[in-house]
N, C-alpha and C. Protein backbone atom coordinates (compact mmCIF):
# COMPACT_ATOMS: atom_id res chain seq x y z
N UNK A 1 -18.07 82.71 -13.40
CA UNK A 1 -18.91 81.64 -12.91
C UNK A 1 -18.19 80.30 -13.07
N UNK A 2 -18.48 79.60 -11.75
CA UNK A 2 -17.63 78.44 -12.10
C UNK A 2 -18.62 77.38 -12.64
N UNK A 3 -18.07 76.60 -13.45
CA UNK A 3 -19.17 75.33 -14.17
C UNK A 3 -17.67 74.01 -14.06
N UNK A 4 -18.01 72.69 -15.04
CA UNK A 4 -17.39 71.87 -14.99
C UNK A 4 -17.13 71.50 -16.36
N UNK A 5 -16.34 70.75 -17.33
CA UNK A 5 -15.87 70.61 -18.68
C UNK A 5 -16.79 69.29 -18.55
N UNK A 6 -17.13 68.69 -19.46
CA UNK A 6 -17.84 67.44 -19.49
C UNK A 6 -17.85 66.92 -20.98
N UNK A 7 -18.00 65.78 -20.84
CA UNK A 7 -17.41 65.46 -22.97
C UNK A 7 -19.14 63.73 -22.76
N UNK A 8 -19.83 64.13 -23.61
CA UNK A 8 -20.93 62.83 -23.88
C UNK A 8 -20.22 62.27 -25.25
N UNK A 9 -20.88 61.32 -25.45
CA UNK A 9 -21.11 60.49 -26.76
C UNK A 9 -22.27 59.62 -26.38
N UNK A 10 -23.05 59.66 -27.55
CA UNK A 10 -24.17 59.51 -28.06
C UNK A 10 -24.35 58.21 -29.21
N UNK A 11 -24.60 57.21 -28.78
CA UNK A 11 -24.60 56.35 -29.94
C UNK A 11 -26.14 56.11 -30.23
N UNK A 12 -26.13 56.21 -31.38
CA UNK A 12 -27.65 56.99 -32.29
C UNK A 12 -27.91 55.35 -32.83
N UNK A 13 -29.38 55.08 -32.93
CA UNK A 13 -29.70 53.89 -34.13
C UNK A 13 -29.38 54.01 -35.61
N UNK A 14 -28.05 53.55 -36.41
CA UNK A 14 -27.61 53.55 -37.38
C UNK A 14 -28.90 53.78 -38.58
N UNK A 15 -30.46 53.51 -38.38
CA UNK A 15 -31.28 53.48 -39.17
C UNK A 15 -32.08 55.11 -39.22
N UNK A 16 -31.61 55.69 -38.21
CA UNK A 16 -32.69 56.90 -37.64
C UNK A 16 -32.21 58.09 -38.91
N UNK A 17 -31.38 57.70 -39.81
CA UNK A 17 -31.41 58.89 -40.62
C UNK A 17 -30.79 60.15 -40.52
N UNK A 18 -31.08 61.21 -41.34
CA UNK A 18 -30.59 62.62 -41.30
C UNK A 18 -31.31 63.15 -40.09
N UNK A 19 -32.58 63.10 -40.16
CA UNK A 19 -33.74 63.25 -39.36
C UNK A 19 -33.91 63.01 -37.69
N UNK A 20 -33.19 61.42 -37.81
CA UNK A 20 -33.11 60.81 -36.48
C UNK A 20 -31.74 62.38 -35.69
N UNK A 21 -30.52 62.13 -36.39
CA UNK A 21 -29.70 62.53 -36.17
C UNK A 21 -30.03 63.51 -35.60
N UNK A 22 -30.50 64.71 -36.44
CA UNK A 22 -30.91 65.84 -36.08
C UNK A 22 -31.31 66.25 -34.59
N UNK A 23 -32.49 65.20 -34.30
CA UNK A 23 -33.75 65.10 -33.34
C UNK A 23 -32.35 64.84 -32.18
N UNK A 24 -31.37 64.15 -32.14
CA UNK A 24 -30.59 63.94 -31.42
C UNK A 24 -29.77 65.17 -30.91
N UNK A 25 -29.06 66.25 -31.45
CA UNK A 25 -28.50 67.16 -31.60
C UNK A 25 -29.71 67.94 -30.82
N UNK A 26 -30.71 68.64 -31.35
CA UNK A 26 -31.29 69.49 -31.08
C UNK A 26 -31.95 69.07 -29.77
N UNK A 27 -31.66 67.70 -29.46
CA UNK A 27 -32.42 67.49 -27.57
C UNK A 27 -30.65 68.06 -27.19
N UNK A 28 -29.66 67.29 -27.39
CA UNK A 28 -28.26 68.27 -26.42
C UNK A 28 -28.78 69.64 -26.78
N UNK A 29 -28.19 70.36 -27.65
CA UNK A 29 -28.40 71.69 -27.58
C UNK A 29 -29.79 72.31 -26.89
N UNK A 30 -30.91 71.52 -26.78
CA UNK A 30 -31.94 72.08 -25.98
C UNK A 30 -31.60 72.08 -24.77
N UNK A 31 -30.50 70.93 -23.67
CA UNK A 31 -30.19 71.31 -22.47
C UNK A 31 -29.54 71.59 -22.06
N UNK A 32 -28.52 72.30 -23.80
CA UNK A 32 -27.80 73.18 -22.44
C UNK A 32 -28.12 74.75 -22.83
N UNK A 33 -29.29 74.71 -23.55
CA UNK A 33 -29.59 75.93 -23.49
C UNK A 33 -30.57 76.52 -22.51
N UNK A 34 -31.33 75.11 -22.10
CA UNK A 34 -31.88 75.33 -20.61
C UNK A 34 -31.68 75.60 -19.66
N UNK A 35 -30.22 75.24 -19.39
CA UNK A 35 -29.52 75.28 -18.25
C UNK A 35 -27.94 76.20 -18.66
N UNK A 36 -28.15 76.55 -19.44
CA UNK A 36 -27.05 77.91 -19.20
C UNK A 36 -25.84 77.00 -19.72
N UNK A 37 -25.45 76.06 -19.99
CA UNK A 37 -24.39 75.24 -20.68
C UNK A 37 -23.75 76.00 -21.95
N UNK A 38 -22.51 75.09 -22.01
CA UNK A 38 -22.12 76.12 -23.64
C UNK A 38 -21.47 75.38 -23.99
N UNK A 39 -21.49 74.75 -25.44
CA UNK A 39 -21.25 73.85 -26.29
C UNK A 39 -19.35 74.35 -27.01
N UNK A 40 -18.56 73.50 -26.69
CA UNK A 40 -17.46 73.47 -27.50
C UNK A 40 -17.34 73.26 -28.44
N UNK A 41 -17.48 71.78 -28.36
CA UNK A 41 -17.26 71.12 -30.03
C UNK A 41 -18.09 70.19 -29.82
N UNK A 42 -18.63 69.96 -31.38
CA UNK A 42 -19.57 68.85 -31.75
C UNK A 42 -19.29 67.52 -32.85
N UNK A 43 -19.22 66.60 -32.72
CA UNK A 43 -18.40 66.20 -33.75
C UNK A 43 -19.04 64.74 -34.18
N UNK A 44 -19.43 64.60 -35.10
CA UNK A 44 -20.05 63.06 -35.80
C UNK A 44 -19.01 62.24 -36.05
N UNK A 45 -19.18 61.54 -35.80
CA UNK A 45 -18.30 60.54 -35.98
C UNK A 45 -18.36 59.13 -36.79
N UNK A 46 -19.42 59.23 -37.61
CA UNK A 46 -19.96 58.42 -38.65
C UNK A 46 -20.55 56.86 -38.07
N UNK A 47 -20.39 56.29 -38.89
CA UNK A 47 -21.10 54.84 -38.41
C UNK A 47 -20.13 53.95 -38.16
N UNK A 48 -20.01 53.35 -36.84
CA UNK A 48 -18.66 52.61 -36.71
C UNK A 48 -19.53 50.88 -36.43
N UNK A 49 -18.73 49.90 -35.92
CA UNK A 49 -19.22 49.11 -35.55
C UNK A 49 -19.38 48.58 -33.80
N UNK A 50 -20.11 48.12 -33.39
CA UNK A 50 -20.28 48.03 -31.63
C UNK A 50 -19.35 46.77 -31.45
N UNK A 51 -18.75 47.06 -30.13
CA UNK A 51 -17.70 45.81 -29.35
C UNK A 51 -19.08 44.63 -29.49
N UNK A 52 -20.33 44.89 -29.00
CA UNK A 52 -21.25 44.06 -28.70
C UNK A 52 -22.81 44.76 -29.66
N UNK A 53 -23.75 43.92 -29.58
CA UNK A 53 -25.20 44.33 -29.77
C UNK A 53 -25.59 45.15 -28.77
N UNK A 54 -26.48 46.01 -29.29
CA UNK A 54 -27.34 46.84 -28.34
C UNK A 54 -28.62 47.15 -29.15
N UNK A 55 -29.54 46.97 -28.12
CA UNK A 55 -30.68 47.03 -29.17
C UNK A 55 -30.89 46.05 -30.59
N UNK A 56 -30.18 45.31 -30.51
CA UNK A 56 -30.34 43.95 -31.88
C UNK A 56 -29.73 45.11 -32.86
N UNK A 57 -28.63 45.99 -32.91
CA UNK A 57 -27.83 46.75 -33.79
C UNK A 57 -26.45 45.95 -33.48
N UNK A 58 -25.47 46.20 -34.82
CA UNK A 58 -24.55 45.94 -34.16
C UNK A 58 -23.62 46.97 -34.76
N UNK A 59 -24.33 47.83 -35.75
CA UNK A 59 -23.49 49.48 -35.50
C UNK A 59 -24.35 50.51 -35.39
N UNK A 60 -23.66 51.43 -34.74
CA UNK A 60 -24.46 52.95 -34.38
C UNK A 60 -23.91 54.05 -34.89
N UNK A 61 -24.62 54.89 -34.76
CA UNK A 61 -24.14 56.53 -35.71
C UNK A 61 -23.78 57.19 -33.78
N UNK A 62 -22.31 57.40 -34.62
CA UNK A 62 -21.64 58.01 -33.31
C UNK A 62 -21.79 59.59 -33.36
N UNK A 63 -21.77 60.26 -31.99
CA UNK A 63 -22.15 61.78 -31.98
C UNK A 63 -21.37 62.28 -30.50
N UNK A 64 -20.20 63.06 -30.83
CA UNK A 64 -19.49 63.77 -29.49
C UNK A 64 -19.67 64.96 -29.32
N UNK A 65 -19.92 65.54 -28.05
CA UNK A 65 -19.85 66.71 -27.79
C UNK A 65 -19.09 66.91 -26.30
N UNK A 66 -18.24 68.17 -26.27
CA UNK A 66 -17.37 68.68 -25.68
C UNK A 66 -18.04 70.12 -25.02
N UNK A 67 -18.32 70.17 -23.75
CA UNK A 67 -19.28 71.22 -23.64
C UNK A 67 -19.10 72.00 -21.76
N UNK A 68 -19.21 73.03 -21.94
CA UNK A 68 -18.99 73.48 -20.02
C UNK A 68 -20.54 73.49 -19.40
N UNK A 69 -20.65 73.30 -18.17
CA UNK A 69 -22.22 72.83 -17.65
C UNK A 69 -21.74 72.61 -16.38
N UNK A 70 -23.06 72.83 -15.51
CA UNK A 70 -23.32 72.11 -14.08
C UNK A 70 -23.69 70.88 -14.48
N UNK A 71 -23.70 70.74 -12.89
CA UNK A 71 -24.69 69.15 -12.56
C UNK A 71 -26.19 68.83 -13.11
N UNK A 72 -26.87 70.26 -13.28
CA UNK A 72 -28.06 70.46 -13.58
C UNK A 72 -28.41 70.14 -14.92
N UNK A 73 -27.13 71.37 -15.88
CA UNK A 73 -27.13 70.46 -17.10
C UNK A 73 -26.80 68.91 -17.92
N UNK A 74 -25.82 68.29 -16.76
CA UNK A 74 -26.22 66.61 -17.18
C UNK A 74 -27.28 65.96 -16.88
N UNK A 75 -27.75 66.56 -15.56
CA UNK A 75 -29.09 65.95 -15.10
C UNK A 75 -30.24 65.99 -16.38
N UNK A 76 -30.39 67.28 -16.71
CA UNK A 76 -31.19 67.75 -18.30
C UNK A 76 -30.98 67.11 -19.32
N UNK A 77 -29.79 67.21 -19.66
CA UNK A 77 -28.95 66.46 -20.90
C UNK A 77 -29.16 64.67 -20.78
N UNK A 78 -29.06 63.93 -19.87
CA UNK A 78 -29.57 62.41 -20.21
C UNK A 78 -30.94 62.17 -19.76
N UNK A 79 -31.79 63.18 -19.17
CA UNK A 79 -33.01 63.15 -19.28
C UNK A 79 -33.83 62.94 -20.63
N UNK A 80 -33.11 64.20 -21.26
CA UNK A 80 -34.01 64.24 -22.43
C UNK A 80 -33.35 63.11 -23.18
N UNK A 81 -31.76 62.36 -23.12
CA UNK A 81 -31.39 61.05 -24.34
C UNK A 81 -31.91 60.24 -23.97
N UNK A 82 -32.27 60.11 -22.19
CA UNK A 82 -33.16 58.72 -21.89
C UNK A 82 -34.86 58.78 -22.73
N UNK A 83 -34.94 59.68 -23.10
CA UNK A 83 -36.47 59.81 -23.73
C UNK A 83 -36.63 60.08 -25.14
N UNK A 84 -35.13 59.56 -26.08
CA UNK A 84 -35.38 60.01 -27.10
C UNK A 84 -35.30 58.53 -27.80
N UNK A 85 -36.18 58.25 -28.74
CA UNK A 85 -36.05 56.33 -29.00
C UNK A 85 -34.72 55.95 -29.66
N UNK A 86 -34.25 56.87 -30.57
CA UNK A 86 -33.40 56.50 -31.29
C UNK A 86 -32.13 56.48 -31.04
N UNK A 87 -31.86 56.48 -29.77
CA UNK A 87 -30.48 56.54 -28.65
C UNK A 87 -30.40 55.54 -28.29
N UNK A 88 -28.97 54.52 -28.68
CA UNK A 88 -29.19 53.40 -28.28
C UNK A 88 -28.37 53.31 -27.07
N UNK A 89 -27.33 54.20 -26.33
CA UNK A 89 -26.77 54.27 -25.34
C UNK A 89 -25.85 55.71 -25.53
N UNK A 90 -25.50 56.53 -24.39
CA UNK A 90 -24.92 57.33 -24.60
C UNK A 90 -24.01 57.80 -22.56
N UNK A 91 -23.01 58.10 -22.65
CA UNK A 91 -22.25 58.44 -21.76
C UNK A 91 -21.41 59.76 -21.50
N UNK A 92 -21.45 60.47 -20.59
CA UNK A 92 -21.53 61.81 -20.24
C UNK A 92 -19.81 61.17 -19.21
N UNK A 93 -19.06 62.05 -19.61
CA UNK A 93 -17.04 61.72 -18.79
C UNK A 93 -16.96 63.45 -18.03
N UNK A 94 -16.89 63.43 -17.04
CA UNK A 94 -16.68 64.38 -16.43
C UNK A 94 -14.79 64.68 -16.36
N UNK A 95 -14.41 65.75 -17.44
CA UNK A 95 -13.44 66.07 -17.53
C UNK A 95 -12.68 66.68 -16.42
N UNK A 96 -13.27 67.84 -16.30
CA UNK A 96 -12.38 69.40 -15.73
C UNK A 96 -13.38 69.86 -14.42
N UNK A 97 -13.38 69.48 -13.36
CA UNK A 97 -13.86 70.79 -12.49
C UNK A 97 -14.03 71.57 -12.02
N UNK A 98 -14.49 73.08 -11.90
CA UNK A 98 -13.95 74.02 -11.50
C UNK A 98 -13.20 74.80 -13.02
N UNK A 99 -14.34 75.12 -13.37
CA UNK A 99 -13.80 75.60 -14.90
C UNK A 99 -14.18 77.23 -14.62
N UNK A 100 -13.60 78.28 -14.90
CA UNK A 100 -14.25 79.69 -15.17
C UNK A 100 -14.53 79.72 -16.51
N UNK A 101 -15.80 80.34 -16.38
CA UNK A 101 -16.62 80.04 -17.77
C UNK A 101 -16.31 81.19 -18.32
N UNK A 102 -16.12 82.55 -17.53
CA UNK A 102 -15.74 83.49 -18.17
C UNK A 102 -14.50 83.75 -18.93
N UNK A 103 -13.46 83.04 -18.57
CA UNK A 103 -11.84 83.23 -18.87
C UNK A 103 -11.42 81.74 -19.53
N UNK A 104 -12.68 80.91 -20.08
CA UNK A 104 -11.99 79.60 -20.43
C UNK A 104 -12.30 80.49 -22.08
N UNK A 105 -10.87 79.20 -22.05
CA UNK A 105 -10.19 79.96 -23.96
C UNK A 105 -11.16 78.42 -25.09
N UNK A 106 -12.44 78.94 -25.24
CA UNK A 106 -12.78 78.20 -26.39
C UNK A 106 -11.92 77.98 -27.52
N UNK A 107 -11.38 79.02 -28.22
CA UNK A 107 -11.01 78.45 -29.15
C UNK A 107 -9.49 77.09 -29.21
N UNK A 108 -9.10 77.31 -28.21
CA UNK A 108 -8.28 76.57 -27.63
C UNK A 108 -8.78 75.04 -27.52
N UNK A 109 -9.75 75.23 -26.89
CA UNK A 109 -10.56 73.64 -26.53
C UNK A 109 -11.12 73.19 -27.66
N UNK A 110 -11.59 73.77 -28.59
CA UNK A 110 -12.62 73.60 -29.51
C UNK A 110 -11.10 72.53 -30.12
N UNK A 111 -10.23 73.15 -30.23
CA UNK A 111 -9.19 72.54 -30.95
C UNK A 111 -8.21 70.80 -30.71
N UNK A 112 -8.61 71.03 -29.31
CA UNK A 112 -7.63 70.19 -28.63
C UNK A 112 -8.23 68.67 -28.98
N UNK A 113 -7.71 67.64 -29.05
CA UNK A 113 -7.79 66.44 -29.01
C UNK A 113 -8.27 65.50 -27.68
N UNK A 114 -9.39 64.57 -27.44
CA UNK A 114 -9.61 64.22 -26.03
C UNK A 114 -8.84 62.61 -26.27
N UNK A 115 -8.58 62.04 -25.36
CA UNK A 115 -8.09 61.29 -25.26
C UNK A 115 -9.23 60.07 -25.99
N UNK A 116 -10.71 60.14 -25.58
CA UNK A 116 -11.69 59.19 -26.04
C UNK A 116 -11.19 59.48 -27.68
N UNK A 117 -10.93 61.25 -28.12
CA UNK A 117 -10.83 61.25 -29.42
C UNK A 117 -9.89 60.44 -30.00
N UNK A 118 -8.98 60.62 -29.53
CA UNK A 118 -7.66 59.76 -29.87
C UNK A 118 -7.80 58.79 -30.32
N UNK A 119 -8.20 57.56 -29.52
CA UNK A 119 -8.42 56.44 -29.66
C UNK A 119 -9.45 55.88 -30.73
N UNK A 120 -10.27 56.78 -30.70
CA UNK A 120 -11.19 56.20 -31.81
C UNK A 120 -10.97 56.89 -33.44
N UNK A 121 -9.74 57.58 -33.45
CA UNK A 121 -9.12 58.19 -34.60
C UNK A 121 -8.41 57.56 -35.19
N UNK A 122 -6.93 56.90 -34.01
CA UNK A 122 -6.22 55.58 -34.14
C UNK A 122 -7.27 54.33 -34.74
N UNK A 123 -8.18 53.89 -34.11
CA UNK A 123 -9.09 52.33 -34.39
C UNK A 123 -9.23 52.82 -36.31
N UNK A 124 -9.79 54.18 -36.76
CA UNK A 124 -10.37 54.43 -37.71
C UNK A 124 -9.27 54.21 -39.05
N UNK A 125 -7.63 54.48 -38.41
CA UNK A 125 -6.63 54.63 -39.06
C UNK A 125 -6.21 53.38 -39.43
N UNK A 126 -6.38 52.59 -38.17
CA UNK A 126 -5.43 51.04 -38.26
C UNK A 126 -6.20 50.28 -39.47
């Protein structure tokens, strides 16, 4: 089956907690379990600080995921972050198209480095 690679980040209200967090996670994993999606990698990325304010914050609890899906499942997937309060912005990068879902090598991907990763590994280092 063919699907598409797709990578979100999720910037969470720094105040929302273990709890908030959670509620965040379990709306992704609810769409792409709705829609037949399959999760690579998931990865927190702790509390950094924002270029700008959003929401009168000026840091957020960062949250990446690396995941294969249709159109259907992004459509699902920022449905449910547009409706969750404690999301203060979040963006869905359309990687890879034309992925075979059957013959793609997870453990491979799970591993690999994204370029968004990069950069915000470097900022964390400097």
């Amino acid at each position: 089956m063919l699907t598409r690679k797709y990578e979100v980040v999720v910037l969470v209200h720094p105040d929302a907690g273990e709890e908030g967090n959670e509620k965040v996670l379990a709306r992704i994993r609810e769409a792409l379990a709705k829609t037949g999606g399959t999760e690579i990698r998931l990865e927190d990325w702790g509390v950094r600080r924002l270029a700008y304010e959003l929401g009168g914050q000026r840091k957020a609890q960062y949250h990446y995921m690396l995941y294969l899906g249709t159109n259907t499942t992004v459509a699902e997937m920022e449905r449910l972050l547009g409706i969750t309060e404690t999301i203060l912005k979040y963006q869905t990068i359309l990687l890879e198209d034309r992925v075979e879902s059957d013959t793609f090598d997870f453990e491979t991907a799970s591993g690999e480095v994204t370029s968004l990763g990069r950069s915000v590994q470097k900022e964390a280092i400097a």
